[in-house]
Protein backbone atom coordinates (compact mmCIF):
# COMPACT_ATOMS: atom_id res chain seq x y z
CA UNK A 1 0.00 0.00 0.00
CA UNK A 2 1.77 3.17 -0.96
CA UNK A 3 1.75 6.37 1.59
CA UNK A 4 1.87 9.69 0.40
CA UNK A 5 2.94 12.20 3.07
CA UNK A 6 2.50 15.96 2.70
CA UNK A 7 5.75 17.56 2.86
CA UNK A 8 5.01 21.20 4.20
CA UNK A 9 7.39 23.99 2.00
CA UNK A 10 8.72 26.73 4.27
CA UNK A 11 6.77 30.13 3.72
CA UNK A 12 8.73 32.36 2.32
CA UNK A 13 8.22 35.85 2.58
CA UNK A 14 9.44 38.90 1.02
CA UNK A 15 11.19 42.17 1.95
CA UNK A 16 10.25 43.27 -1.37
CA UNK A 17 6.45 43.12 -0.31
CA UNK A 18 7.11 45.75 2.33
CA UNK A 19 9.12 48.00 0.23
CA UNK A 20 6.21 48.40 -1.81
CA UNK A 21 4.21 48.98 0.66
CA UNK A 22 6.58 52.21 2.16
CA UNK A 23 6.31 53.22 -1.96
CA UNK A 24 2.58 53.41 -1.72
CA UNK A 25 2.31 54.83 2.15
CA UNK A 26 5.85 56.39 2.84
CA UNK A 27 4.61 55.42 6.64
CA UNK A 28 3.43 51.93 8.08
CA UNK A 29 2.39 50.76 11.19
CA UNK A 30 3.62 46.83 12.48
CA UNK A 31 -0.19 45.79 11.74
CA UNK A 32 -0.16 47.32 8.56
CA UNK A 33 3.43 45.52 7.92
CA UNK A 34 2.27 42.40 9.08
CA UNK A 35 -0.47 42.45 6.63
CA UNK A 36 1.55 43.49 3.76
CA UNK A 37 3.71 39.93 4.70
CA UNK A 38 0.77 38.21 5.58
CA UNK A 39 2.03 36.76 8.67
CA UNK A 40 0.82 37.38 12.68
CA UNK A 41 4.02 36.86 13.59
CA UNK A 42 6.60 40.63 14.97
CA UNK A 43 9.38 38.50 14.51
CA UNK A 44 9.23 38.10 11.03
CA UNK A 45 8.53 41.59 10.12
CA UNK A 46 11.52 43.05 11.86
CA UNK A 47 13.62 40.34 10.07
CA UNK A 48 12.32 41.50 7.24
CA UNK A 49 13.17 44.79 8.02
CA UNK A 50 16.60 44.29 9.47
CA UNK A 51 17.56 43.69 5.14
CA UNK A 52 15.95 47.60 4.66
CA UNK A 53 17.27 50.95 5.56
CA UNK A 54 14.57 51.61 7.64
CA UNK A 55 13.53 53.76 10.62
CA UNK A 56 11.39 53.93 13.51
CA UNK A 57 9.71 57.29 14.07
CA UNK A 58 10.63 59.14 17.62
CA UNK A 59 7.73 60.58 18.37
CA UNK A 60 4.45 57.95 18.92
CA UNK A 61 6.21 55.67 21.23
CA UNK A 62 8.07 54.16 18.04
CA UNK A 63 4.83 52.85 16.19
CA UNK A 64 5.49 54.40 12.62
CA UNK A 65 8.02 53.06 10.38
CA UNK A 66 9.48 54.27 7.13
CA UNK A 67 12.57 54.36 4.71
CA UNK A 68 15.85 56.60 5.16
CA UNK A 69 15.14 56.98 0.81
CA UNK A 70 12.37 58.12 1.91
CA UNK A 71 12.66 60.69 4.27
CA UNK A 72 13.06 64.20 3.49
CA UNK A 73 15.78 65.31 6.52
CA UNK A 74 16.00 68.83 7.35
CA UNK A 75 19.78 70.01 8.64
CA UNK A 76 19.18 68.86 12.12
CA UNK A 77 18.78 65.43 10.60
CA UNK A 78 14.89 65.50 11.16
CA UNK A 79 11.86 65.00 9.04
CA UNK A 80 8.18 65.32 10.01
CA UNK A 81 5.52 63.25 8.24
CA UNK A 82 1.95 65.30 8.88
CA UNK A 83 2.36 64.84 12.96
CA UNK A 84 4.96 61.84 12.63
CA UNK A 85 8.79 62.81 13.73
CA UNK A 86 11.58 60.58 12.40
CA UNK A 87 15.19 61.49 13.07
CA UNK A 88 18.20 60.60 11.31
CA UNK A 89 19.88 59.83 14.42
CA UNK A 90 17.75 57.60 15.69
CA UNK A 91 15.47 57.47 19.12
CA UNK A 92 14.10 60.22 20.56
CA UNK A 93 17.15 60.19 23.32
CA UNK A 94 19.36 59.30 20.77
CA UNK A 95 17.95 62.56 19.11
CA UNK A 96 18.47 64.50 22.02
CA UNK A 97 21.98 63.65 23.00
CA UNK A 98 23.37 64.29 19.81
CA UNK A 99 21.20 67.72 19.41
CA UNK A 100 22.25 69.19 22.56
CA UNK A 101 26.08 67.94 21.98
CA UNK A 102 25.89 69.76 18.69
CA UNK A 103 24.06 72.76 20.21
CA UNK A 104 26.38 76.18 20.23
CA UNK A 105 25.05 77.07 23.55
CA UNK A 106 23.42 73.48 24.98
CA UNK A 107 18.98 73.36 25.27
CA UNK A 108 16.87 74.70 27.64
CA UNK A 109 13.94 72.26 28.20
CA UNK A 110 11.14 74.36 25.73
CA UNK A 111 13.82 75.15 23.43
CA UNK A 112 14.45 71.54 22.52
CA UNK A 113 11.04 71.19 22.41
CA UNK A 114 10.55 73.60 19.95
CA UNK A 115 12.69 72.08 17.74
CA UNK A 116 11.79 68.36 17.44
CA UNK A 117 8.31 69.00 18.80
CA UNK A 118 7.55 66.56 20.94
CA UNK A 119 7.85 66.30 25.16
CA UNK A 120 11.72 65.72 25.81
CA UNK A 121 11.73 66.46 29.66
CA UNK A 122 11.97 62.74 30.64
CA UNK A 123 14.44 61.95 27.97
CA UNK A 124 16.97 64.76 29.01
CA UNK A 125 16.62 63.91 32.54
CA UNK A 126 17.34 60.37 31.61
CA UNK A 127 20.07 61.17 29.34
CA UNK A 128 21.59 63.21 32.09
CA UNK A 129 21.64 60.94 34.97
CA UNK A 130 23.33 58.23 32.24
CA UNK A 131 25.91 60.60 31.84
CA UNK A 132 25.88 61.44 27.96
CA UNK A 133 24.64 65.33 28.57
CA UNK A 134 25.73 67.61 31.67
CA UNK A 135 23.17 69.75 33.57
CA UNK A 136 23.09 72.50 35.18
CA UNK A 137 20.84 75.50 36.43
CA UNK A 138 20.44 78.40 34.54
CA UNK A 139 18.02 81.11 35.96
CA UNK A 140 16.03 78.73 37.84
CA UNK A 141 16.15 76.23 34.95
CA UNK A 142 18.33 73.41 33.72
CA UNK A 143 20.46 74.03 31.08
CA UNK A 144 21.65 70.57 29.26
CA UNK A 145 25.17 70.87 27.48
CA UNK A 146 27.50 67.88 26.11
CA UNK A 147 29.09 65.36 28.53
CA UNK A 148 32.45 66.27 27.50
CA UNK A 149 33.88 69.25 29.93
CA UNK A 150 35.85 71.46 27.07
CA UNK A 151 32.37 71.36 24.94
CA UNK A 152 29.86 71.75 27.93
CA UNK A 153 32.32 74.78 28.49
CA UNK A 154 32.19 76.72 25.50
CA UNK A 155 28.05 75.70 24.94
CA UNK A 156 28.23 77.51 28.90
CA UNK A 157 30.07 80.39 27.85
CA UNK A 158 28.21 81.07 24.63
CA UNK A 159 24.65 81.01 26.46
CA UNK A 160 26.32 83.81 28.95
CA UNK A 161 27.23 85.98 25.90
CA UNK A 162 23.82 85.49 24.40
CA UNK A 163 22.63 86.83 27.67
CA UNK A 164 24.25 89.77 27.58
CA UNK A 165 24.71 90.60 23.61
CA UNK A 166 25.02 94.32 24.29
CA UNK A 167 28.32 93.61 25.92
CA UNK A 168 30.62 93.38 23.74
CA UNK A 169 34.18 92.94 25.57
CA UNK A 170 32.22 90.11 27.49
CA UNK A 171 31.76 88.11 24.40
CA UNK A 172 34.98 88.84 22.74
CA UNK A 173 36.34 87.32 26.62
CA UNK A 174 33.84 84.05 25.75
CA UNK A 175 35.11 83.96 21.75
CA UNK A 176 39.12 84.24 22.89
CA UNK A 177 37.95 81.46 25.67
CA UNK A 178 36.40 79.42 23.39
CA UNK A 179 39.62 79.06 21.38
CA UNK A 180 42.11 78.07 23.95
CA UNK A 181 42.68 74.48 25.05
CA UNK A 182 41.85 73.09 28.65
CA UNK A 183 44.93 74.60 30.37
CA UNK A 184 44.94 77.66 28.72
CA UNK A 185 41.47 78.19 29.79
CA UNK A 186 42.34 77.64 33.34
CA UNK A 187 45.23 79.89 32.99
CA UNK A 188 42.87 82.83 31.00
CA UNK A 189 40.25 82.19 33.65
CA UNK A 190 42.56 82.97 36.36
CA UNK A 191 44.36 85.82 35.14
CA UNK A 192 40.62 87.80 34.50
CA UNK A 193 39.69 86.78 38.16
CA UNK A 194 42.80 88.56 38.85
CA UNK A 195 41.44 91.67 37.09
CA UNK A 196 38.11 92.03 38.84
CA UNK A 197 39.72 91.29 41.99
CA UNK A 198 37.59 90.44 45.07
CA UNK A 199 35.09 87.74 43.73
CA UNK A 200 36.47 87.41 40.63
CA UNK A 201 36.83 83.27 40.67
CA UNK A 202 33.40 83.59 40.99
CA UNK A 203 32.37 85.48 38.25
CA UNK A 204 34.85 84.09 36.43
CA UNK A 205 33.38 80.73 36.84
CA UNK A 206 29.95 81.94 35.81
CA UNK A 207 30.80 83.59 32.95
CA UNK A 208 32.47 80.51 31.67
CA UNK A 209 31.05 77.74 32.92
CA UNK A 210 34.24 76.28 35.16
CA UNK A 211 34.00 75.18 38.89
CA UNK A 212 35.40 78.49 41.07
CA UNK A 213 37.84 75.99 42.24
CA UNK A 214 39.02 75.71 38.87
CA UNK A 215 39.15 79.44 38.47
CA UNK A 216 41.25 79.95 41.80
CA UNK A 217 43.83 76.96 40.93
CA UNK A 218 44.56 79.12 37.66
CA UNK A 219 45.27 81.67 39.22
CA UNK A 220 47.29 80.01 41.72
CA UNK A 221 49.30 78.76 39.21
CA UNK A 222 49.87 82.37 37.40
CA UNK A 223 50.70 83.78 40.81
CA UNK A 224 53.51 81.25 41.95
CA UNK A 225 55.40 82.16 38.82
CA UNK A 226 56.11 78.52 37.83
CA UNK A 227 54.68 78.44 34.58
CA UNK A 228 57.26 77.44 32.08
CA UNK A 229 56.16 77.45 28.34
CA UNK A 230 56.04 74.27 26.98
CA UNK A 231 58.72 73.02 24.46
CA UNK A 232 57.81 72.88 20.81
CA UNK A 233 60.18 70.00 20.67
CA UNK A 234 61.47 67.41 23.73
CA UNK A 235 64.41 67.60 24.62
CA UNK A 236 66.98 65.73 22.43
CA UNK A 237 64.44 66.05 18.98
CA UNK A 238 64.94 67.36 15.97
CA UNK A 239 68.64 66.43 13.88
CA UNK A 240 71.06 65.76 15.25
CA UNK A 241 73.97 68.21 15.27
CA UNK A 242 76.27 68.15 12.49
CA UNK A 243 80.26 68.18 13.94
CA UNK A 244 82.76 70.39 12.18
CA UNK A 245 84.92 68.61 9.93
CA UNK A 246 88.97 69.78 10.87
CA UNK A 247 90.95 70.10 7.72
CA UNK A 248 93.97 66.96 8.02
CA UNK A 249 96.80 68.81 9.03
């Protein structure tokens, strides 16, 4: 007696399903995906996916997806779909750590706001107690700059001189500052505390955006009078020296 068995074929499904689908929509939802594949099944879709250059919107708690070809990104690296936010960078804190990094003079809360339009108050606060942005208070407000202490101190020091535009030997002080390395700073910080005198570290520290302790050791250092330029070269570089060649007697 012969037996026939029914061999079951894998389903296969196709990536190319879904790109027509982002050709006819620009923006899908998972369901919407899922139906396009016909299959129930998340797991299949985001393999699917994984072979695309797709991305997850960052406003929407992540539930639009689209195509990098086809998103229209602005020069923050951001592109709005009627009321749907997608960013080049990525997630919304993703979005918000590199914005503020790449900020001149860091984000207030509403200011960030403003620009990607959606709530960021939780992810700034979250990206701030992981350490990738630096907060501090700024009239009553926190002001969030880049993680890295010689950025966070020029984003500091250009949000003072936007305070006070009118003044302009304060923000030539905050553009010479801005273009001096780490030491220098310290050293430039100290000798203006000198200048104002009596609560100068302070000021000095405010103005741009160093601890007063910083301020004082700078100027501890210019006092002592043991700051030696550094050498362009260490000792025994460059060529060697050529002897003198004696004529044979």
């Amino acid at each position: 007696m012969r037996r026939y068995y029914n061999i079951m074929r894998p389903i296969r499904f196709s990536a190319e399903r879904l790109e027509a689908l982002f050709q006819d929509a620009t923006v899908a939802t998972l369901p919407q995906l899922k139906a396009a594949l016909g299959t129930p099944v998340d797991l299949t879709v985001f393999r699917k996916l994984s072979a695309l250059p797709y991305r997850t919107s960052y406003s929407h708690r992540g539930a639009y997806y689209t195509l990098d070809t086809l998103a229209q990104y602005d020069g923050l690296g951001l592109w709005a779909y009627r009321d749907i936010y997608f960013s080049r960078h990525g997630t919304l804190l993703d979005t918000a750590a590199t914005l503020v990094t790449k900020a001149p003079a860091g984000y207030l809360v509403d200011e960030l706001e403003a620009v990607v339009r959606v709530a960021t108050k939780d992810a700034l606060r979250q990206l701030a107690q992981q350490g990738r942005l630096y907060r501090r208070e700024w009239e009553g407000r926190y002001l969030y700059c880049a993680s890295e202490r010689g950025r966070r101190q020029e984003q500091w020091a250009a949000r003072q001189a936007q305070q006070h535009p009118e003044d302009e030997e304060q923000a030539a002080m905050v553009l010479f500052y801005s273009l001096l390395d780490e030491k220098q700073r310290r050293l430039y910080a100290g000798l203006e505390s000198l200048e104002w005198g009596h609560g100068g570290d302070q000021r000095m520290a405010r103005l741009f955006g160093l601890d007063a302790e910083t301020v004082a050791r700078g100027r501890r250092e210019l006092l002592s009078g043991q700051m030696l330029p550094e050498r362009v070269r260490r000792v025994g570089g460059g060529r060697p020296r050529v002897e003198k060649k004696r004529p044979p007697s």
